[in-house]
C-alpha atoms as a PDB file:
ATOM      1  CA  UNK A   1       0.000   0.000   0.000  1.00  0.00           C
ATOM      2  CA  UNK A   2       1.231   3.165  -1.022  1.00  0.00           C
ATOM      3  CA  UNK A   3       0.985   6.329   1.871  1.00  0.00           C
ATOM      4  CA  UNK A   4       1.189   9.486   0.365  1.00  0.00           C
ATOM      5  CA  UNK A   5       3.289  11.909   1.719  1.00  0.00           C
ATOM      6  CA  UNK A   6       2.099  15.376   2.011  1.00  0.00           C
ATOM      7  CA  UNK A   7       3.277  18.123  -0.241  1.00  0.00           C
ATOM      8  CA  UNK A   8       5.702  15.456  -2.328  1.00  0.00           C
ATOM      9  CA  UNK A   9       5.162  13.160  -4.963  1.00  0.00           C
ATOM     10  CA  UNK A  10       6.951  10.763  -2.749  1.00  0.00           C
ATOM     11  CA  UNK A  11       5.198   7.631  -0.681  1.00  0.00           C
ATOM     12  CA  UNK A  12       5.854   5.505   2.270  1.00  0.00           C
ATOM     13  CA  UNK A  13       5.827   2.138   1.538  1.00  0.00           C
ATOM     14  CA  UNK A  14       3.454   0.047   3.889  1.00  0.00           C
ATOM     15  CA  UNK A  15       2.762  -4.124   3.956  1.00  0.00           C
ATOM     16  CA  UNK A  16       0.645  -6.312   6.347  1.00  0.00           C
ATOM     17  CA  UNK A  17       0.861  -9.821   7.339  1.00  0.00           C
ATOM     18  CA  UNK A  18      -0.345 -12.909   9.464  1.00  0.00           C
ATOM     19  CA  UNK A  19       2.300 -14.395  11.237  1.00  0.00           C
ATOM     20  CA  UNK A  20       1.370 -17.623  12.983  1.00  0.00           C
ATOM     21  CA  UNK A  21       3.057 -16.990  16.279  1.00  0.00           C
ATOM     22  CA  UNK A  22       2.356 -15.104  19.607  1.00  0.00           C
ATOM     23  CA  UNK A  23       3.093 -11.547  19.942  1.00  0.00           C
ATOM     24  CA  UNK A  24       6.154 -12.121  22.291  1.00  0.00           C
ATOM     25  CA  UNK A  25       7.996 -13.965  19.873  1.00  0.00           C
ATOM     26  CA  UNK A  26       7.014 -11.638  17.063  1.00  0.00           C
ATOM     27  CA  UNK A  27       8.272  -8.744  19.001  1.00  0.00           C
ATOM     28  CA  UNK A  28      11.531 -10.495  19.730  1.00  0.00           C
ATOM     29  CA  UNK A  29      12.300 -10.739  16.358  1.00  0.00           C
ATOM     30  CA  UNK A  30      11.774  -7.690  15.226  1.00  0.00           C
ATOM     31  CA  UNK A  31      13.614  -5.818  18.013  1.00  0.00           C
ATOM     32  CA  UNK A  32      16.768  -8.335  17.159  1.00  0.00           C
ATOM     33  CA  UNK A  33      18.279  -5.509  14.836  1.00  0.00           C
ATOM     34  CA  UNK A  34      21.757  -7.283  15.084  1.00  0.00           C
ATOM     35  CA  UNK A  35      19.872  -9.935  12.961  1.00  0.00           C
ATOM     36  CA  UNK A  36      18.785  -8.055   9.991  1.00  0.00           C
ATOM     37  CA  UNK A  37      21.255  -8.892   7.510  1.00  0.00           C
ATOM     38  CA  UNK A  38      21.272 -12.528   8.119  1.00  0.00           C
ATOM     39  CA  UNK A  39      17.831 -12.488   6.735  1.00  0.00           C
ATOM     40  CA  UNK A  40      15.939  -9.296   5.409  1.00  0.00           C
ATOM     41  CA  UNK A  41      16.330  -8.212   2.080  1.00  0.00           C
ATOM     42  CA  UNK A  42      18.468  -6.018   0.989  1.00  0.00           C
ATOM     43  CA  UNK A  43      20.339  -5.620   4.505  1.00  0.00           C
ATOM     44  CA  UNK A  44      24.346  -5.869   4.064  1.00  0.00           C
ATOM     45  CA  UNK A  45      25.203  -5.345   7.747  1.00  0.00           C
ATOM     46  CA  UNK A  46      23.006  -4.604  10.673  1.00  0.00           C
ATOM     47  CA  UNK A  47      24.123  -3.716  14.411  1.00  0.00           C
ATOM     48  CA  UNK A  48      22.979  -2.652  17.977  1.00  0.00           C
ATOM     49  CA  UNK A  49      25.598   0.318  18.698  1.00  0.00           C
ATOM     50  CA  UNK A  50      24.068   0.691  22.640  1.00  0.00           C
ATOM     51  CA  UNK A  51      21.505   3.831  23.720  1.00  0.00           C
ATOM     52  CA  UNK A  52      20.881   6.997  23.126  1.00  0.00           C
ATOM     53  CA  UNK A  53      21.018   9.863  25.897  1.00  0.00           C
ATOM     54  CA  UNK A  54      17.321   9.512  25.955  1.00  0.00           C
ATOM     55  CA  UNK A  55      17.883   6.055  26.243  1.00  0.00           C
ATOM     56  CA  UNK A  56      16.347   4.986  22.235  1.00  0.00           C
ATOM     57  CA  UNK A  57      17.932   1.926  21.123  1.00  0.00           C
ATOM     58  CA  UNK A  58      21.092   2.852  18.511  1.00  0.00           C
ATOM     59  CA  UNK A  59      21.277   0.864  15.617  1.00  0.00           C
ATOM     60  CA  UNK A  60      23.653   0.974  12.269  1.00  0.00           C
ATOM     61  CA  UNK A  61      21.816  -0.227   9.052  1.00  0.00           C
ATOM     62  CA  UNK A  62      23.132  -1.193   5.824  1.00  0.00           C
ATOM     63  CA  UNK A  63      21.246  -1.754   2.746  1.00  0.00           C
ATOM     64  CA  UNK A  64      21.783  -2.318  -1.043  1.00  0.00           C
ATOM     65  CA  UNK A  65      19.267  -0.608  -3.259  1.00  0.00           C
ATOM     66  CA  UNK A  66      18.235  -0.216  -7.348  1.00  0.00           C
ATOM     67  CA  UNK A  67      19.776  -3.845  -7.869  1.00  0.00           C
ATOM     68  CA  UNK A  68      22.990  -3.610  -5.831  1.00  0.00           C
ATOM     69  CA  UNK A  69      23.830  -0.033  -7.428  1.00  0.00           C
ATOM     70  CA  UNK A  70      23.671   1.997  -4.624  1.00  0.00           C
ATOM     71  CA  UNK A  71      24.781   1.068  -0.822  1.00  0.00           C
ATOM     72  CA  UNK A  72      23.191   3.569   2.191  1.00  0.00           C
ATOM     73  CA  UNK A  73      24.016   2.997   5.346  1.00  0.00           C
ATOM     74  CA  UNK A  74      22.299   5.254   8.674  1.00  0.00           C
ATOM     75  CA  UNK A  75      22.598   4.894  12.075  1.00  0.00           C
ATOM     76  CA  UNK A  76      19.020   4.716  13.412  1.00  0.00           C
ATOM     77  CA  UNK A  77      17.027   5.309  16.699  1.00  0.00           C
ATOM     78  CA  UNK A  78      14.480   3.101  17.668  1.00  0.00           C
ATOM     79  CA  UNK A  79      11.695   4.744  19.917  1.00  0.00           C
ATOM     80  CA  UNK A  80      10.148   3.453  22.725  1.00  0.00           C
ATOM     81  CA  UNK A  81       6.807   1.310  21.891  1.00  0.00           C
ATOM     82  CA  UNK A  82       3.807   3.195  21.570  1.00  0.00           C
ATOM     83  CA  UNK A  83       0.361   0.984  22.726  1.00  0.00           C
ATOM     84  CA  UNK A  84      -2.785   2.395  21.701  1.00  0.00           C
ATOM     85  CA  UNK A  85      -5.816   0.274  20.794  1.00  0.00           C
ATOM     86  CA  UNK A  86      -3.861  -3.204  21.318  1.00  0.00           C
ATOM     87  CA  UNK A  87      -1.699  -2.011  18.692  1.00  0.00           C
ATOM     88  CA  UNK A  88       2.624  -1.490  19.581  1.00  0.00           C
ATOM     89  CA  UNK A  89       4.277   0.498  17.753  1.00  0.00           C
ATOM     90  CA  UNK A  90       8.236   0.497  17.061  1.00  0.00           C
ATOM     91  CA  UNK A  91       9.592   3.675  15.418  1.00  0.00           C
ATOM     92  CA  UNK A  92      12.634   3.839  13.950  1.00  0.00           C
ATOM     93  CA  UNK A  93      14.440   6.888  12.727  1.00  0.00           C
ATOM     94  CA  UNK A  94      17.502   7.987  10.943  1.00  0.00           C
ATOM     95  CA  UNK A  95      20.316   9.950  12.797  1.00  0.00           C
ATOM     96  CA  UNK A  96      22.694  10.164  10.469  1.00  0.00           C
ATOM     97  CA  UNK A  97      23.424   8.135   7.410  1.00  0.00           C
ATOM     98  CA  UNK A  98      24.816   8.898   3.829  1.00  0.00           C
ATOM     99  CA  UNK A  99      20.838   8.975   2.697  1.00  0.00           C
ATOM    100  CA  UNK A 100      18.762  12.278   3.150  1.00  0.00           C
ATOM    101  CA  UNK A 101      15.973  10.503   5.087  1.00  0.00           C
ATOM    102  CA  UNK A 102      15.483   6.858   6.373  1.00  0.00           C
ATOM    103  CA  UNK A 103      12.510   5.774   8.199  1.00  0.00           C
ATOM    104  CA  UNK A 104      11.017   2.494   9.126  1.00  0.00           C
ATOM    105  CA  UNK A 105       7.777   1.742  11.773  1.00  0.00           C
ATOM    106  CA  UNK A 106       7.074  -1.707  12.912  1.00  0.00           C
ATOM    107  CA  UNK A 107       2.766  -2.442  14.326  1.00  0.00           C
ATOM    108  CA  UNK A 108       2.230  -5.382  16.002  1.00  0.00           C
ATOM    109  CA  UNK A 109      -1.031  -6.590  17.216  1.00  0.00           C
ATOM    110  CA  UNK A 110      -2.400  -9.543  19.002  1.00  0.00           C
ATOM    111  CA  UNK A 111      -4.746 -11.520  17.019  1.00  0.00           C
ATOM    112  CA  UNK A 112      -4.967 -14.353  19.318  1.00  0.00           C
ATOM    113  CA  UNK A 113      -2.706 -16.454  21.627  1.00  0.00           C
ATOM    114  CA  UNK A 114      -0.951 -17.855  18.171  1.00  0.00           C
ATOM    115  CA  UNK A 115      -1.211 -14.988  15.474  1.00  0.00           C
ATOM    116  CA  UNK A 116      -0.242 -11.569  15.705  1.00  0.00           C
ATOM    117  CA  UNK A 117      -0.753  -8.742  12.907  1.00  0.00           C
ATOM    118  CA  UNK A 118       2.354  -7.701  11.438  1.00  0.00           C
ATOM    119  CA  UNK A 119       2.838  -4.398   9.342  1.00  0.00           C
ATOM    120  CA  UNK A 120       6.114  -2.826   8.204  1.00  0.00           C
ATOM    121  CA  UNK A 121       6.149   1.018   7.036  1.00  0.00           C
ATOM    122  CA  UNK A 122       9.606   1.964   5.295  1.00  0.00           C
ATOM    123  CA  UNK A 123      10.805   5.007   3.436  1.00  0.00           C
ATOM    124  CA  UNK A 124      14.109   5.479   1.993  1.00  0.00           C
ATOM    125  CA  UNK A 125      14.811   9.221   0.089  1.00  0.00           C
ATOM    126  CA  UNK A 126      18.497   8.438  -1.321  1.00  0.00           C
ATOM    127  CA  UNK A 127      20.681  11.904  -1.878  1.00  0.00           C
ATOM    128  CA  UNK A 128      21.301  10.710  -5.797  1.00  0.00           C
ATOM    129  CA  UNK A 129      18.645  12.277  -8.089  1.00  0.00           C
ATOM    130  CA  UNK A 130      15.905   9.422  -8.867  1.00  0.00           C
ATOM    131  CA  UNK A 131      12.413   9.867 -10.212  1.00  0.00           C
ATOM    132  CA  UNK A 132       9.951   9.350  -7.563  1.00  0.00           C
ATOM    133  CA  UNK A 133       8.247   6.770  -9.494  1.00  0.00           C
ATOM    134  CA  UNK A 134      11.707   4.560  -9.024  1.00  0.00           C
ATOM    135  CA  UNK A 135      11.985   5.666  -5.492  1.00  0.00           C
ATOM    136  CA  UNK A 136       8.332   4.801  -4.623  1.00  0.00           C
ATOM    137  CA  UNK A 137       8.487   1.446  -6.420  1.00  0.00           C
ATOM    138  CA  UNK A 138      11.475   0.728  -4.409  1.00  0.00           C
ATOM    139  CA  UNK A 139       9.822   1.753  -1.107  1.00  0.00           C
ATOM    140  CA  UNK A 140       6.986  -0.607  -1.798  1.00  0.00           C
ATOM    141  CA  UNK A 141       9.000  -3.546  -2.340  1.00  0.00           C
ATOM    142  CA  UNK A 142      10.610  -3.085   0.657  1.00  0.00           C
ATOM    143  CA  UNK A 143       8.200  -3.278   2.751  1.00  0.00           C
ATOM    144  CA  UNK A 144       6.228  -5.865   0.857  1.00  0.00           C
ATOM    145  CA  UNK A 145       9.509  -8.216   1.020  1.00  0.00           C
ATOM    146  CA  UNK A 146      10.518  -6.666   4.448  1.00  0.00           C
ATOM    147  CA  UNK A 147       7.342  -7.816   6.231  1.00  0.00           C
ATOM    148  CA  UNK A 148       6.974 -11.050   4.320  1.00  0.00           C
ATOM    149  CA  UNK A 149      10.941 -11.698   5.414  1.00  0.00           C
ATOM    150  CA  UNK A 150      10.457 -11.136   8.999  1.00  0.00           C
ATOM    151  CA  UNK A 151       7.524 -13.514   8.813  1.00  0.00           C
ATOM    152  CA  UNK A 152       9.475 -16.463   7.360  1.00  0.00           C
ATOM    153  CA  UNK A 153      12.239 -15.495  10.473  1.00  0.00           C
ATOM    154  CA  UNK A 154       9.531 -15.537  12.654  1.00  0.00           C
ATOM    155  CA  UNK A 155       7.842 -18.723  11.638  1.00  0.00           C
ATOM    156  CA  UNK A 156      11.616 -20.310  11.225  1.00  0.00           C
ATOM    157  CA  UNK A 157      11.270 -20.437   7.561  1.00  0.00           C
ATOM    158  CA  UNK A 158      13.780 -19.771   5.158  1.00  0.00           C
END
C-alpha cells in the first residue's frame, strides 16, 4: 500500500501480514536488529551500537538498493513502543546516514494467543537524483519483502 506523503510526490511504503506466532515472539524478532542482515532483504550489515542519551535503542543499518547499485548505510534510533488500541508500535528513525531521510515503523497486534498482525512502514529518500516513481516502487518492495521476510524469520522459515 502506497501512503502518500504530504506536499511530495513521494510515498511511504506500507505491507501487512499474518504471522502464525504469539506476539512475544514476534516482538523479539523484530527488536533483534543485530539480525537483519542474516535475513531481510536487501540488509548488508546490521548492528545494535548501545543507547541513546534519551535512552532509544542505537542501531547501524546497511542496505543495497536499485539492484545492488547503490549502498546507504544510517545509524538509526528506535523509539520506545507506543500501545494504543492493542496495537505497539516500534519507530525507527535515521540519525545520520549517507541517505537524506530513512525511516522504518514496525505495528504489532495480538490476534490471538498464536497470530499476531504484522505491518512494516519503510521510506528510503536516497541523496542521488531518482524519479519518484523509481523511489516509490522501491519503497513498496521493501516493505512488501521486508514484512513477508520477517515472517518467514519468525515462523523459522527460510
Amino acid at each position: 500500500m502506497a501512503v502518500p506523503i504530504p506536499g511530495s510526490s513521494l510515498v511511504r511504503g506500507r505491507a501487512k501480514v499474518i504471522v502464525s506466532a504469539p506476539i512475544d515472539a514476534v516482538r523479539a524478532r523484530v527488536l533483534a536488529f543485530g539480525e537483519y542482515a542474516r535475513f531481510m532483504p536487501h540488509y548488508s550489515r546490521s548492528k545494535v551500537l548501545g543507547r541513546t542519551k534519551s535512552g532509544e535503542r542505537e542501531v547501524y543499518m546497511e542496505v543495497t538498493a536499485l539492484h545492488g547499485a547503490a549502498r546507504f548505510w544510517a545509524r538509526m534510533a528506535v523509539k520506545k513502543a507506543r500501545d494504543a488500541a492493542g496495537v505497539e508500535t516500534y519507530d525507527v528513525a535515521m540519525l545520520e546516514g549517507n541517505v537524506k531521510d530513512f525511516r522504518a515503523v514496525w505495528r504489532l497486534r495480538s490476534i490471538d494467543a498464536g497470530h499476531t498482525e504484522l505491518e512494516l512502514e519503510v521510506f528510503l529518500l536516497p541523496r542521488l537524483p531518482l524519479p519518484a516513481s523509481l523511489l516509490n516502487a522501491e519503497n513498496l518492495k521493501g516493505a512488501s519483502k521486508g514484512v513477508v521476510a520477517m515472517r518467514s524469520f519468525v515462523e523459522g522459515k527460510r
